[in-house]
PDB file of N, CA and C in Angstrom:
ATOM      1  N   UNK A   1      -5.407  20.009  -0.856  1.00  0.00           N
ATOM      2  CA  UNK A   1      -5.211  18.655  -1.344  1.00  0.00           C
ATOM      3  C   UNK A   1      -5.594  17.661  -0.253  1.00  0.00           C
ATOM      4  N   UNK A   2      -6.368  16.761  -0.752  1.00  0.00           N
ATOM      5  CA  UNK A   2      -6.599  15.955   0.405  1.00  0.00           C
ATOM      6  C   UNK A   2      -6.073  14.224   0.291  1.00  0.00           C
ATOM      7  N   UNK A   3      -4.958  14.105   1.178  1.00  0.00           N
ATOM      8  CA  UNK A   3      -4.709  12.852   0.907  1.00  0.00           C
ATOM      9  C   UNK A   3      -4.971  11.945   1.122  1.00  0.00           C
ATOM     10  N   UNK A   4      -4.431  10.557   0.864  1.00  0.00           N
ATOM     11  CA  UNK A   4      -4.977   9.517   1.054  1.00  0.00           C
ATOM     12  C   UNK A   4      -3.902   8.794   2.038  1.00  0.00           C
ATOM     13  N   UNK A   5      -2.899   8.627   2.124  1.00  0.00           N
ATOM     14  CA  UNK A   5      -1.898   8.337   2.954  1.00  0.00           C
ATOM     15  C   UNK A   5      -0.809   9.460   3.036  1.00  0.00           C
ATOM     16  N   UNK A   6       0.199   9.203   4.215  1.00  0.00           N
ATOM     17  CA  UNK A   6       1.215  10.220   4.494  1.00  0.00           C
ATOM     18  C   UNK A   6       2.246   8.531   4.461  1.00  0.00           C
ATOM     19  N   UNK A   7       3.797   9.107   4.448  1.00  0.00           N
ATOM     20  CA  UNK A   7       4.579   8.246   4.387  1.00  0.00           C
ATOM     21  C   UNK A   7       5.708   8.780   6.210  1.00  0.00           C
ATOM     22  N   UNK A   8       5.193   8.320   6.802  1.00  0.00           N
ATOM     23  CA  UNK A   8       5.655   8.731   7.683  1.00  0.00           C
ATOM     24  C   UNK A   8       7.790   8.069   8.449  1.00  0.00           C
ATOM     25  N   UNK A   9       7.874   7.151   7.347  1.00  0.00           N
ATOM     26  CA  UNK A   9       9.113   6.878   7.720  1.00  0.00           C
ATOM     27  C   UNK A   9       9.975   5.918   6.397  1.00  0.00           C
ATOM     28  N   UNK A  10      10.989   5.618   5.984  1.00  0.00           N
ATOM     29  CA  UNK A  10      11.474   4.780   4.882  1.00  0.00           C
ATOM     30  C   UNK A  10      12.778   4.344   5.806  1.00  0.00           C
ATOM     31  N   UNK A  11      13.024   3.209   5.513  1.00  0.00           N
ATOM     32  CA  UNK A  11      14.015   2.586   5.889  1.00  0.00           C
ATOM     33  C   UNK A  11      14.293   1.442   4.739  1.00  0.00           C
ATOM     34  N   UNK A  12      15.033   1.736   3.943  1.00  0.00           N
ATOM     35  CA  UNK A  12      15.549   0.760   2.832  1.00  0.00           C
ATOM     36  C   UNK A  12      14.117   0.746   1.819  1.00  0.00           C
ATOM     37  N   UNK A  13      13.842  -0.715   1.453  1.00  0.00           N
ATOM     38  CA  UNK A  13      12.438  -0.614   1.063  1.00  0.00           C
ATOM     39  C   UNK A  13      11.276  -1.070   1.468  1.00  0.00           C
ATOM     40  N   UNK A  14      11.642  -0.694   3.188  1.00  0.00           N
ATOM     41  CA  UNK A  14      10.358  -0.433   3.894  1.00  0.00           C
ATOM     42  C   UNK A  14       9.678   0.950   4.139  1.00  0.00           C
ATOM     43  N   UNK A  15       8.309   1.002   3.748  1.00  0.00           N
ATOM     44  CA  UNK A  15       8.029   1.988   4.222  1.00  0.00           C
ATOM     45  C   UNK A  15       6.708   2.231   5.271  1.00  0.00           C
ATOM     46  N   UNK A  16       6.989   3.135   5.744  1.00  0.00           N
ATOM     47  CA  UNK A  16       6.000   3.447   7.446  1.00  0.00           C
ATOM     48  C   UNK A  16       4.749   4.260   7.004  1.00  0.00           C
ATOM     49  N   UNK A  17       3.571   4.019   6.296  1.00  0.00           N
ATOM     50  CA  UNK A  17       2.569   4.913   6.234  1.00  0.00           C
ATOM     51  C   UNK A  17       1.148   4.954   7.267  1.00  0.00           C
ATOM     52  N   UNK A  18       0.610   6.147   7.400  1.00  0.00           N
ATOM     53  CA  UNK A  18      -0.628   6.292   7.626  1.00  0.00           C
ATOM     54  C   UNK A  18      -1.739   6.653   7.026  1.00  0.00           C
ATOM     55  N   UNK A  19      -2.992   5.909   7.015  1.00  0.00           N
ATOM     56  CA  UNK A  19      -3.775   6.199   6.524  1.00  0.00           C
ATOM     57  C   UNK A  19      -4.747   7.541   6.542  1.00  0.00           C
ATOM     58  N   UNK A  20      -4.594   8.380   5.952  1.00  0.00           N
ATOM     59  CA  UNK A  20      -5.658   9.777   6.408  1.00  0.00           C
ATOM     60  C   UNK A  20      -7.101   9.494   6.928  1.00  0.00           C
ATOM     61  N   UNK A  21      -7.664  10.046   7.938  1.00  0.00           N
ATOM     62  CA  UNK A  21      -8.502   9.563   7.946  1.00  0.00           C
ATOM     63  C   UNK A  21      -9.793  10.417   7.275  1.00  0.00           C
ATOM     64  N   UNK A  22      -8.716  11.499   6.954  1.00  0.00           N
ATOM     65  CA  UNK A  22     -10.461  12.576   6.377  1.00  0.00           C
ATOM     66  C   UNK A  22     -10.299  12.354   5.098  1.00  0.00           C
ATOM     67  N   UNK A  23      -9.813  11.306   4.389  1.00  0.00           N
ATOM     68  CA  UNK A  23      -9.923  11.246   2.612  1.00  0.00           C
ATOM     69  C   UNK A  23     -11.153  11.138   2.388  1.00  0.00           C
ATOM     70  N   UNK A  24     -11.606  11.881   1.681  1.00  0.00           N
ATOM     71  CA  UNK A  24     -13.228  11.707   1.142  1.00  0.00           C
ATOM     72  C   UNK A  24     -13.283  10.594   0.581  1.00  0.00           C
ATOM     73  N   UNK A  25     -12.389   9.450   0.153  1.00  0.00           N
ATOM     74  CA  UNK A  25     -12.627   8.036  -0.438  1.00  0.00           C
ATOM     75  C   UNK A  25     -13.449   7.901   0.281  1.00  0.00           C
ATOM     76  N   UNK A  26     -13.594   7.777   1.662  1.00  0.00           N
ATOM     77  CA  UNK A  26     -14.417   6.966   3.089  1.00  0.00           C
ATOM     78  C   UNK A  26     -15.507   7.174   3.330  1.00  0.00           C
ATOM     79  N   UNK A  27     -15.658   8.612   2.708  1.00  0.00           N
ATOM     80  CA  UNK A  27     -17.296   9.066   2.778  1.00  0.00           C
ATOM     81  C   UNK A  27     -18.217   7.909   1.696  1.00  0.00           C
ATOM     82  N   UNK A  28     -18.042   7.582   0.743  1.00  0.00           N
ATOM     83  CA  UNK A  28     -18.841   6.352   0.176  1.00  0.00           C
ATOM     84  C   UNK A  28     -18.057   4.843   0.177  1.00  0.00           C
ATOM     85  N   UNK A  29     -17.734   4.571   1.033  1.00  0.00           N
ATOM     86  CA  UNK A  29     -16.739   3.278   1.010  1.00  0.00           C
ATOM     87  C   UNK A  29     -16.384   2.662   2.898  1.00  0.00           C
ATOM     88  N   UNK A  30     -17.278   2.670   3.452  1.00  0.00           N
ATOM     89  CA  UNK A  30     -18.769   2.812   3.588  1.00  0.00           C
ATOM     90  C   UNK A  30     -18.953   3.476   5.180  1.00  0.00           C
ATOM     91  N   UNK A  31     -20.176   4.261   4.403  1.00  0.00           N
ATOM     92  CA  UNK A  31     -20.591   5.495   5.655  1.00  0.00           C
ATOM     93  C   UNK A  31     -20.754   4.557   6.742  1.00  0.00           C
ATOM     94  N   UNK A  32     -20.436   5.351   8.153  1.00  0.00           N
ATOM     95  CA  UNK A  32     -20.394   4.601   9.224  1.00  0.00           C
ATOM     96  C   UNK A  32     -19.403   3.316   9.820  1.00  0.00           C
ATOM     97  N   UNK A  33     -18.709   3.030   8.634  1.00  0.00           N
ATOM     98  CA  UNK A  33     -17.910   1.736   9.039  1.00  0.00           C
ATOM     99  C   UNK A  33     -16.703   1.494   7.601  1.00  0.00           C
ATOM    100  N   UNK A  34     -15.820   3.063   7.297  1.00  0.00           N
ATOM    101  CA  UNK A  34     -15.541   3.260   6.190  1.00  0.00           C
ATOM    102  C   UNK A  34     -14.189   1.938   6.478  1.00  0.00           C
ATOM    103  N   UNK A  35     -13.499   2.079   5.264  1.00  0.00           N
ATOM    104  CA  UNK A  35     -12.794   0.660   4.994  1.00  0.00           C
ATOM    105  C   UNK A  35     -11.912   0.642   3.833  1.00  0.00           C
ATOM    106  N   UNK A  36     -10.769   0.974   3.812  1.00  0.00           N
ATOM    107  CA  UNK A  36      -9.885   1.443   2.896  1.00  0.00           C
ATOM    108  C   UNK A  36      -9.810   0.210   1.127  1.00  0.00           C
ATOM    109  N   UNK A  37     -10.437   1.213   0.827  1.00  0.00           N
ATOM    110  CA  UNK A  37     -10.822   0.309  -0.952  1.00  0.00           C
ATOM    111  C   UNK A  37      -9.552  -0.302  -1.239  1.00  0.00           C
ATOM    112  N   UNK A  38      -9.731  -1.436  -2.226  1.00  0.00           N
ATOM    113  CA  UNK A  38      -8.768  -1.987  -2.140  1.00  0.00           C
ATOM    114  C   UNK A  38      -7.726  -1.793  -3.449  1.00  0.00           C
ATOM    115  N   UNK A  39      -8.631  -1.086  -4.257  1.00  0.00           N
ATOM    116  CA  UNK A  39      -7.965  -0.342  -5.506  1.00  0.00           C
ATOM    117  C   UNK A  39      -7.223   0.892  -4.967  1.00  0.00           C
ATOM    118  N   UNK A  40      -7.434   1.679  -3.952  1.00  0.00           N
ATOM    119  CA  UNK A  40      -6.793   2.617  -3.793  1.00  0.00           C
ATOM    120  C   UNK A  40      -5.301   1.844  -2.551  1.00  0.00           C
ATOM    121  N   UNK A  41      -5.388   0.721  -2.123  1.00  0.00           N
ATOM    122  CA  UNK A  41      -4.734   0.163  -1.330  1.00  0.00           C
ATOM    123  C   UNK A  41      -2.715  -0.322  -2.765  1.00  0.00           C
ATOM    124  N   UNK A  42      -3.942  -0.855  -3.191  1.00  0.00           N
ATOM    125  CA  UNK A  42      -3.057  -0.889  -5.062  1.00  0.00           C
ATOM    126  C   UNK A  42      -2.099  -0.164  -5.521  1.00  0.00           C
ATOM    127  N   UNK A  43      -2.871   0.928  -5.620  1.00  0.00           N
ATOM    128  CA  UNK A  43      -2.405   2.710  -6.212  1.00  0.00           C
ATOM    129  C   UNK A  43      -1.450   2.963  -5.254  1.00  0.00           C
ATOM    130  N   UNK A  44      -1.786   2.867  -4.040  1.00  0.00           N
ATOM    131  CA  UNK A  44      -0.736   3.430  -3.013  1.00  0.00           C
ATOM    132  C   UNK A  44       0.948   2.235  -3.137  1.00  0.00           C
ATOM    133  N   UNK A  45       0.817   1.246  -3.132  1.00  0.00           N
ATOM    134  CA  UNK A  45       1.447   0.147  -3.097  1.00  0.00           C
ATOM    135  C   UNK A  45       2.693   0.935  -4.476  1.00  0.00           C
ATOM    136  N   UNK A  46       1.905   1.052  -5.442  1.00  0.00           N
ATOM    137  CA  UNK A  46       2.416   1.663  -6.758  1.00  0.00           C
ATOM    138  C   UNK A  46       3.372   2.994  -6.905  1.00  0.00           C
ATOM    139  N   UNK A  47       2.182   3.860  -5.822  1.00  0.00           N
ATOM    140  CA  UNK A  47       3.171   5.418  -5.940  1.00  0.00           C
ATOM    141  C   UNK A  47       4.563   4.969  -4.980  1.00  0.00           C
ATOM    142  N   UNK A  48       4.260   4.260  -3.713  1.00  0.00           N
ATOM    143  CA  UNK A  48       5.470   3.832  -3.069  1.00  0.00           C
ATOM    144  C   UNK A  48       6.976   3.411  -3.694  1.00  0.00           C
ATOM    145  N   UNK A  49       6.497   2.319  -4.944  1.00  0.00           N
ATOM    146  CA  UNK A  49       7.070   1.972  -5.538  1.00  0.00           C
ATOM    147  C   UNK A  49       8.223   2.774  -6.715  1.00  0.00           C
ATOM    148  N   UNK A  50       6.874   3.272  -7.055  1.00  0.00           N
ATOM    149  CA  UNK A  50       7.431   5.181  -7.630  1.00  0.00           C
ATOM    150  C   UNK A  50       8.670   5.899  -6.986  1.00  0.00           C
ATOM    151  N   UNK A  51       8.298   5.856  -5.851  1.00  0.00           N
ATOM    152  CA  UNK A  51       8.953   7.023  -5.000  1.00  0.00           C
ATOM    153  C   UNK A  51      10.682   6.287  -4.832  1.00  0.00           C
ATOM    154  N   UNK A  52      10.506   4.527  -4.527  1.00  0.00           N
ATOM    155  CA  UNK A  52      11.591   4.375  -4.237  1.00  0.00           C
ATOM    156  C   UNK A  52      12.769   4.156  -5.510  1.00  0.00           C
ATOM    157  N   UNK A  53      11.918   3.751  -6.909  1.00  0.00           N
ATOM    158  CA  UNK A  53      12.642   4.121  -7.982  1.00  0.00           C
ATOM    159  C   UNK A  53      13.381   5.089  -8.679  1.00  0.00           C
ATOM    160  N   UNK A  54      12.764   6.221  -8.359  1.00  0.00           N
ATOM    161  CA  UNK A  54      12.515   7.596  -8.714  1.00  0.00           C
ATOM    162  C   UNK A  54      12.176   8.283  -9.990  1.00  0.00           C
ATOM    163  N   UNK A  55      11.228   7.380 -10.454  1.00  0.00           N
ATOM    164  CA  UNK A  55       9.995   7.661 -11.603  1.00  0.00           C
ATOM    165  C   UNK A  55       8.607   7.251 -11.369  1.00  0.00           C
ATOM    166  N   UNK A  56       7.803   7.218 -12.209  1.00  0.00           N
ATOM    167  CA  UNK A  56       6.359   7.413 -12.318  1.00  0.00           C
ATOM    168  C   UNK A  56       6.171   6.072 -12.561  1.00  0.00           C
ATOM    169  N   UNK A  57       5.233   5.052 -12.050  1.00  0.00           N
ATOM    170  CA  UNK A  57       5.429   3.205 -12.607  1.00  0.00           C
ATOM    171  C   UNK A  57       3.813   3.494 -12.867  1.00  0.00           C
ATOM    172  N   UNK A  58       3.462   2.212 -13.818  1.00  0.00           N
ATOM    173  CA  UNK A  58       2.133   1.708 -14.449  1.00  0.00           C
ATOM    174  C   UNK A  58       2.254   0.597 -13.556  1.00  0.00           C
ATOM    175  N   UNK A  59       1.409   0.240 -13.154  1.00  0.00           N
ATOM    176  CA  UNK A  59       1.117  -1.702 -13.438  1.00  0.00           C
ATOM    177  C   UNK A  59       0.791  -2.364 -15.064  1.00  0.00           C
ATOM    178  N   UNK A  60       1.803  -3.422 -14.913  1.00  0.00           N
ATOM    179  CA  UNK A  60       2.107  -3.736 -16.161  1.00  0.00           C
ATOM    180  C   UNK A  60       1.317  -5.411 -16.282  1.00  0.00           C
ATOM    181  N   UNK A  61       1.836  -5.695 -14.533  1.00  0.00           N
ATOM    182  CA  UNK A  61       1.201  -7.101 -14.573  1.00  0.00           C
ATOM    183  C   UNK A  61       0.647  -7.629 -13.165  1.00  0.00           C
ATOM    184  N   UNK A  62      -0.681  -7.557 -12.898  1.00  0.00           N
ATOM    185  CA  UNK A  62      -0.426  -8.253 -11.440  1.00  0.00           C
ATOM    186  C   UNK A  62      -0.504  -9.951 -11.572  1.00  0.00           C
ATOM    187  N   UNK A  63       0.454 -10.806 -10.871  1.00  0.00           N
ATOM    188  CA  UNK A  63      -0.004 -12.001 -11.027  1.00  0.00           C
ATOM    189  C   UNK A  63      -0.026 -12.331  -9.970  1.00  0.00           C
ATOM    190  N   UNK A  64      -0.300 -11.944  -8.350  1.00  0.00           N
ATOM    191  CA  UNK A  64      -0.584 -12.273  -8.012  1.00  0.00           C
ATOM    192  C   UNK A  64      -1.368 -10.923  -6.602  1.00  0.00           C
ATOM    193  N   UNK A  65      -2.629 -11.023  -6.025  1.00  0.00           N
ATOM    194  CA  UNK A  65      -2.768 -10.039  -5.288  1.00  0.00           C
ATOM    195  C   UNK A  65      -3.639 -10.353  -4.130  1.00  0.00           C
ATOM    196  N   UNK A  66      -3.427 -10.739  -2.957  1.00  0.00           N
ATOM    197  CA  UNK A  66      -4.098 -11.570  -2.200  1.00  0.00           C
ATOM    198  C   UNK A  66      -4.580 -10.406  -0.382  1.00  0.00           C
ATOM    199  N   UNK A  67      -5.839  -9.357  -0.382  1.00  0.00           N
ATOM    200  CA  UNK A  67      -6.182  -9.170   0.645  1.00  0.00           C
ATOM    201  C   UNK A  67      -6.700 -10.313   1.780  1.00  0.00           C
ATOM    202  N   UNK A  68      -6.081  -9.594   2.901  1.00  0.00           N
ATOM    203  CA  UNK A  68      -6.201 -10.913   4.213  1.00  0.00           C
ATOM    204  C   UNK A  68      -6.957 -10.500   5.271  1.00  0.00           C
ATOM    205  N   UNK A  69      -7.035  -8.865   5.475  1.00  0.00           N
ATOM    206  CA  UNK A  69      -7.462  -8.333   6.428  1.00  0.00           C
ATOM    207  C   UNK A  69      -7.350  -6.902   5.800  1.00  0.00           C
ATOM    208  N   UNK A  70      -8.668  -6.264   6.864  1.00  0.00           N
ATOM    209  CA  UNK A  70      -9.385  -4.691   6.605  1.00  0.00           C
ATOM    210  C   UNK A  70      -8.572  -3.872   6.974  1.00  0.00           C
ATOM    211  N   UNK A  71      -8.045  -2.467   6.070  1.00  0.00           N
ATOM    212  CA  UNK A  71      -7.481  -1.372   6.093  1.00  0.00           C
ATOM    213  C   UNK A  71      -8.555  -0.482   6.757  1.00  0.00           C
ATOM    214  N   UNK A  72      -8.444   0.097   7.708  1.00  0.00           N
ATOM    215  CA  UNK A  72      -9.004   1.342   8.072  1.00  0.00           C
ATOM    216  C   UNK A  72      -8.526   2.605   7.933  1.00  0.00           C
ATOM    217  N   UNK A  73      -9.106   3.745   8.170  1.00  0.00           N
ATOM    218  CA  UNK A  73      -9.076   5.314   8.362  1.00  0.00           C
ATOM    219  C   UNK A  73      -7.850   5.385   9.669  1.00  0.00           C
ATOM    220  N   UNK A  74      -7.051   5.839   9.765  1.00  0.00           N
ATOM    221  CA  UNK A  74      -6.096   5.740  10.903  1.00  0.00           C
ATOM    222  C   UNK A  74      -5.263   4.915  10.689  1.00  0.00           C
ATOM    223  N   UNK A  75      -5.233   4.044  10.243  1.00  0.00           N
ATOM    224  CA  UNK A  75      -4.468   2.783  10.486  1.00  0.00           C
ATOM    225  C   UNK A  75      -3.086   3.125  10.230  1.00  0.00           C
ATOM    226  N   UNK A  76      -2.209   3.028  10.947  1.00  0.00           N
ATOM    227  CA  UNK A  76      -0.368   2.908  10.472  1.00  0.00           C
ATOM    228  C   UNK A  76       0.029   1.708  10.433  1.00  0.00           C
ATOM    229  N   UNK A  77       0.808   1.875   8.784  1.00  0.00           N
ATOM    230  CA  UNK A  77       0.702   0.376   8.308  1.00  0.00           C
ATOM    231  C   UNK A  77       2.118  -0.062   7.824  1.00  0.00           C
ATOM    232  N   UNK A  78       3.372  -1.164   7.764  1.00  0.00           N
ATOM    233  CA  UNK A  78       4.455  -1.104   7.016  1.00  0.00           C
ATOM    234  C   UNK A  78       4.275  -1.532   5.835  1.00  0.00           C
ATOM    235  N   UNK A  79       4.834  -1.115   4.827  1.00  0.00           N
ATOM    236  CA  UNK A  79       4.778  -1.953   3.253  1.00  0.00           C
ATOM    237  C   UNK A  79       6.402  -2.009   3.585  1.00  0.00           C
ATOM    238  N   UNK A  80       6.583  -3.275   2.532  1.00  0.00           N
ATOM    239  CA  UNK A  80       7.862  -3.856   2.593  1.00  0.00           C
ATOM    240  C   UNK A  80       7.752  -4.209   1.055  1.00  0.00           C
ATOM    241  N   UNK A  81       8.546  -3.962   0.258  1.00  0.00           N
ATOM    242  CA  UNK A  81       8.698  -4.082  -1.085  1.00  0.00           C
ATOM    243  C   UNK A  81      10.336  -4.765  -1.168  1.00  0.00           C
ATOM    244  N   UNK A  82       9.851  -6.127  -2.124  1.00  0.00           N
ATOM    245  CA  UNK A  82      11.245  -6.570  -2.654  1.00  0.00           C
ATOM    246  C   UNK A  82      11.300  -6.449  -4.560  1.00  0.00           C
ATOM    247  N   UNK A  83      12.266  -5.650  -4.636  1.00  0.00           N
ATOM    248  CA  UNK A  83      11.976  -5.398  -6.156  1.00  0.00           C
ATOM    249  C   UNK A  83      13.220  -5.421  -6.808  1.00  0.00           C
ATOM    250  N   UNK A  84      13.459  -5.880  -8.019  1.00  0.00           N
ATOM    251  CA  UNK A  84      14.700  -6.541  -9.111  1.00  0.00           C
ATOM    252  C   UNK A  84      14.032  -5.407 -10.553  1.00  0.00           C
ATOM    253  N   UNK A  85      15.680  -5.430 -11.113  1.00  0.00           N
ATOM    254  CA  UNK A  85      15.260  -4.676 -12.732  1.00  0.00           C
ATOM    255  C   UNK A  85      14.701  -6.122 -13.418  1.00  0.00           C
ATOM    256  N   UNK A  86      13.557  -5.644 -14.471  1.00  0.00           N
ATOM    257  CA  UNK A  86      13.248  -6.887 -14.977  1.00  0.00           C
ATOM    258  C   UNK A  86      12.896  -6.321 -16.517  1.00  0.00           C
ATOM    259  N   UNK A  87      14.410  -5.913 -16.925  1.00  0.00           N
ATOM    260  CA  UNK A  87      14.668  -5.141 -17.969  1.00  0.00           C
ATOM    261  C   UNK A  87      14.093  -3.643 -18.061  1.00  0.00           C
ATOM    262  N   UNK A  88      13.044  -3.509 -18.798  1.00  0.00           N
ATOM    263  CA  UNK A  88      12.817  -2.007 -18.160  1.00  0.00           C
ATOM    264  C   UNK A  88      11.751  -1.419 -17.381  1.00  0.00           C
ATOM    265  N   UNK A  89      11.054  -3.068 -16.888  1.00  0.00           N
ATOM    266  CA  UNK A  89       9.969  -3.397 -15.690  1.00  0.00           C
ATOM    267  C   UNK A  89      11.139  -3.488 -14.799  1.00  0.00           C
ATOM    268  N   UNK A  90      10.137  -3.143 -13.361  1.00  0.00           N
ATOM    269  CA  UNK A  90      10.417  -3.311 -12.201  1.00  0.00           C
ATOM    270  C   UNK A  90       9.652  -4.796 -11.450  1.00  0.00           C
ATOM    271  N   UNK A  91      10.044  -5.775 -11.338  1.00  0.00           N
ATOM    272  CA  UNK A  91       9.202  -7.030 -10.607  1.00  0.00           C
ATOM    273  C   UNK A  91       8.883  -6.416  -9.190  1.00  0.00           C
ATOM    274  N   UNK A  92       8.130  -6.593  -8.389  1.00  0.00           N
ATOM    275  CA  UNK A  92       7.733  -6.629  -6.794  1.00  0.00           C
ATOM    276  C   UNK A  92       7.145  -7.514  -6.387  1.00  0.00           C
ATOM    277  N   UNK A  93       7.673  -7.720  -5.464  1.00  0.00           N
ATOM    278  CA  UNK A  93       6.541  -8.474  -4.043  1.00  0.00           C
ATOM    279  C   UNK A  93       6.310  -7.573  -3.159  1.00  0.00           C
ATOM    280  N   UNK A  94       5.347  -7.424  -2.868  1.00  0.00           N
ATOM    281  CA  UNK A  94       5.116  -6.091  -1.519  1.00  0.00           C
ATOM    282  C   UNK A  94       4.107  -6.988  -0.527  1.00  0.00           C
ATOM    283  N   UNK A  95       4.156  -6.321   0.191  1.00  0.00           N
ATOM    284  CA  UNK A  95       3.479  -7.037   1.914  1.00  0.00           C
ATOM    285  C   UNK A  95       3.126  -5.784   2.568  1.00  0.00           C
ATOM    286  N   UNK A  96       1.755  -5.515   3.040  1.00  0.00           N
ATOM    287  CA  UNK A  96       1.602  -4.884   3.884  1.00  0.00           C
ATOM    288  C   UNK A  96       1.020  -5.787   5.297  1.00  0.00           C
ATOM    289  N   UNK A  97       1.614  -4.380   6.639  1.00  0.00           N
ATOM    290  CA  UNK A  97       1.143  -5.397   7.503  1.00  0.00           C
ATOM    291  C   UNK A  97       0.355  -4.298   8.699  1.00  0.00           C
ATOM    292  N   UNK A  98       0.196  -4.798   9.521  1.00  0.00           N
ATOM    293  CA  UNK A  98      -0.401  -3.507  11.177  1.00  0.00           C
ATOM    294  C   UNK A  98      -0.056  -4.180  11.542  1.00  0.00           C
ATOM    295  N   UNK A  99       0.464  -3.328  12.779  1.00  0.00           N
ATOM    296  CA  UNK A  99       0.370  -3.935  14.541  1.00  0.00           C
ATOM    297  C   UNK A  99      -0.811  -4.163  14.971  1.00  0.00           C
ATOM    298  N   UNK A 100      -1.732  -5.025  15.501  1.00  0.00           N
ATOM    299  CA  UNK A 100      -2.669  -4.738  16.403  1.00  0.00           C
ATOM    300  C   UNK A 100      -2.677  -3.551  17.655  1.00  0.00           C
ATOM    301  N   UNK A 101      -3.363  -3.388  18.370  1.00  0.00           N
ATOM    302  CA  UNK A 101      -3.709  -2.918  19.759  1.00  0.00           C
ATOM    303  C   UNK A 101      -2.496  -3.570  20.791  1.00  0.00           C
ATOM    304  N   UNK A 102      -2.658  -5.133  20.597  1.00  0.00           N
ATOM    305  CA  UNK A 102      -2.170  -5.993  21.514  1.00  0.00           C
ATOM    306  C   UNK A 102      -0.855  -6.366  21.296  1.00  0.00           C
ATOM    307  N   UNK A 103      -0.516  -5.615  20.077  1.00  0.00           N
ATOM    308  CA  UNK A 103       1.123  -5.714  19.581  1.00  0.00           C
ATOM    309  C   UNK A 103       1.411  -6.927  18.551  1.00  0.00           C
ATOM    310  N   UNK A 104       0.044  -7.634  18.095  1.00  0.00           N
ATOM    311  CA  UNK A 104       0.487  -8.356  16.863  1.00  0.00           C
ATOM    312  C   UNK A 104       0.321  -7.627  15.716  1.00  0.00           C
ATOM    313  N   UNK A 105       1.404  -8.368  15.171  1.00  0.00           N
ATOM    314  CA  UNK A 105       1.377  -7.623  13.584  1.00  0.00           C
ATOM    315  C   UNK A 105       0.907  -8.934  12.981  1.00  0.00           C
ATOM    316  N   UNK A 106       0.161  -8.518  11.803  1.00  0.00           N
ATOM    317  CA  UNK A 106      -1.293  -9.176  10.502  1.00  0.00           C
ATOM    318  C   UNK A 106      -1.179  -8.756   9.453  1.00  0.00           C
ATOM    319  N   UNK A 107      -0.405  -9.670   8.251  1.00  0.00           N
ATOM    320  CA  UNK A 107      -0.891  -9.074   6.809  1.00  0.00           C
ATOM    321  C   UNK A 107      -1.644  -9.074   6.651  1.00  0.00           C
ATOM    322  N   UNK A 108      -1.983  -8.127   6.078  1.00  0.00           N
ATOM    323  CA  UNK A 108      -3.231  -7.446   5.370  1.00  0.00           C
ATOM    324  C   UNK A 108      -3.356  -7.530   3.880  1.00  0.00           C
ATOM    325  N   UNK A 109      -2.129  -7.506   3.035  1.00  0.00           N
ATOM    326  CA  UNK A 109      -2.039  -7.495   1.966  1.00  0.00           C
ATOM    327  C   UNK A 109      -0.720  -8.106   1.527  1.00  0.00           C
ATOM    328  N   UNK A 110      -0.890  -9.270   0.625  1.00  0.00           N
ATOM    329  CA  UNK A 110       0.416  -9.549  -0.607  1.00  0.00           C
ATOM    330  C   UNK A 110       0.350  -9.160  -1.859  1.00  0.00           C
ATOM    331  N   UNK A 111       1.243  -9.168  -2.787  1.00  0.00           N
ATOM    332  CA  UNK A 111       0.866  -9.341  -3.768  1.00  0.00           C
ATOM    333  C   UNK A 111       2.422  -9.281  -5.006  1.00  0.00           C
ATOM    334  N   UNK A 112       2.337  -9.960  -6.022  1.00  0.00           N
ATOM    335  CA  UNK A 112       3.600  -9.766  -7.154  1.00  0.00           C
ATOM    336  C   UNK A 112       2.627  -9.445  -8.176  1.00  0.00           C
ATOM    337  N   UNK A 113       3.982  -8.634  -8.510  1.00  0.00           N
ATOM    338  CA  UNK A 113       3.482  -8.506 -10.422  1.00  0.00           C
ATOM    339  C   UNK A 113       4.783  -7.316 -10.644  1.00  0.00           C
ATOM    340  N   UNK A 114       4.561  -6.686 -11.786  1.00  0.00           N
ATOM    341  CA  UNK A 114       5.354  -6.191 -12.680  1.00  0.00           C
ATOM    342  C   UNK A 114       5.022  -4.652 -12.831  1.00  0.00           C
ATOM    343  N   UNK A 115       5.713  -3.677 -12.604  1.00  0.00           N
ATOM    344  CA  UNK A 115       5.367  -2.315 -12.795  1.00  0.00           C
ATOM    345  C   UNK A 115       6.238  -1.981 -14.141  1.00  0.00           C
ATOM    346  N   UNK A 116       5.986  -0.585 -14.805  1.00  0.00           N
ATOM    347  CA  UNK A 116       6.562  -0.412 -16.164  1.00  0.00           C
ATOM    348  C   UNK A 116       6.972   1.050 -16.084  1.00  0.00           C
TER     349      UNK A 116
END
């Protein structure tokens, strides 16, 4: 099985992942200077979401989804999810972020909407 992220830590509904770097996503996304797609950035955001519910979620609604900065191969990244019952949707806001090299941390990703 070859993955696409590992979840390397949870603390409430933060969670600590890394990016794999041998996912064959990277081999066409783009050779030489691969760059974590942003649909699979999505998906991951989703199974997270999954995991901390403890069922299987759809996206039901995104209304809002805003990339800021490039995911790479390697990269260890926090997602931070704030999520309410919204009857038998789940609402979220999630945030992903990195540390730099130099010790700043940079969202990379926001976004709300509605899982089902």
């Amino acid at each position: 099985m070859n993955c696409f992220y590992t979840v390397t830590d949870v603390k409430g509904d933060t969670m600590y992942l890394h990016l794999c770097e041998k996912h064959p996503v990277y081999e066409g996304h783009f050779p030489g200077r691969p760059v974590c797609p942003g649909v699979m950035t999505m998906g991951m955001v989703r199974e997270c979401a999954s995991r901390l519910v403890g069922k299987r979620l759809a996206w039901k609604e995104l209304k809002s989804c805003r990339f800021t900065g490039m995911l790479y191969p390697g990269d260890d990244v926090t997602l931070v999810m704030n999520r309410h019952a919204d009857g038998d949707a789940v609402a979220l806001e999630a945030e992903i972020s990195k540390i730099s090299a130099e010790g700043e941390t940079s969202v990379m990703l926001t976004l709300k909407g509605t899982l089902i």
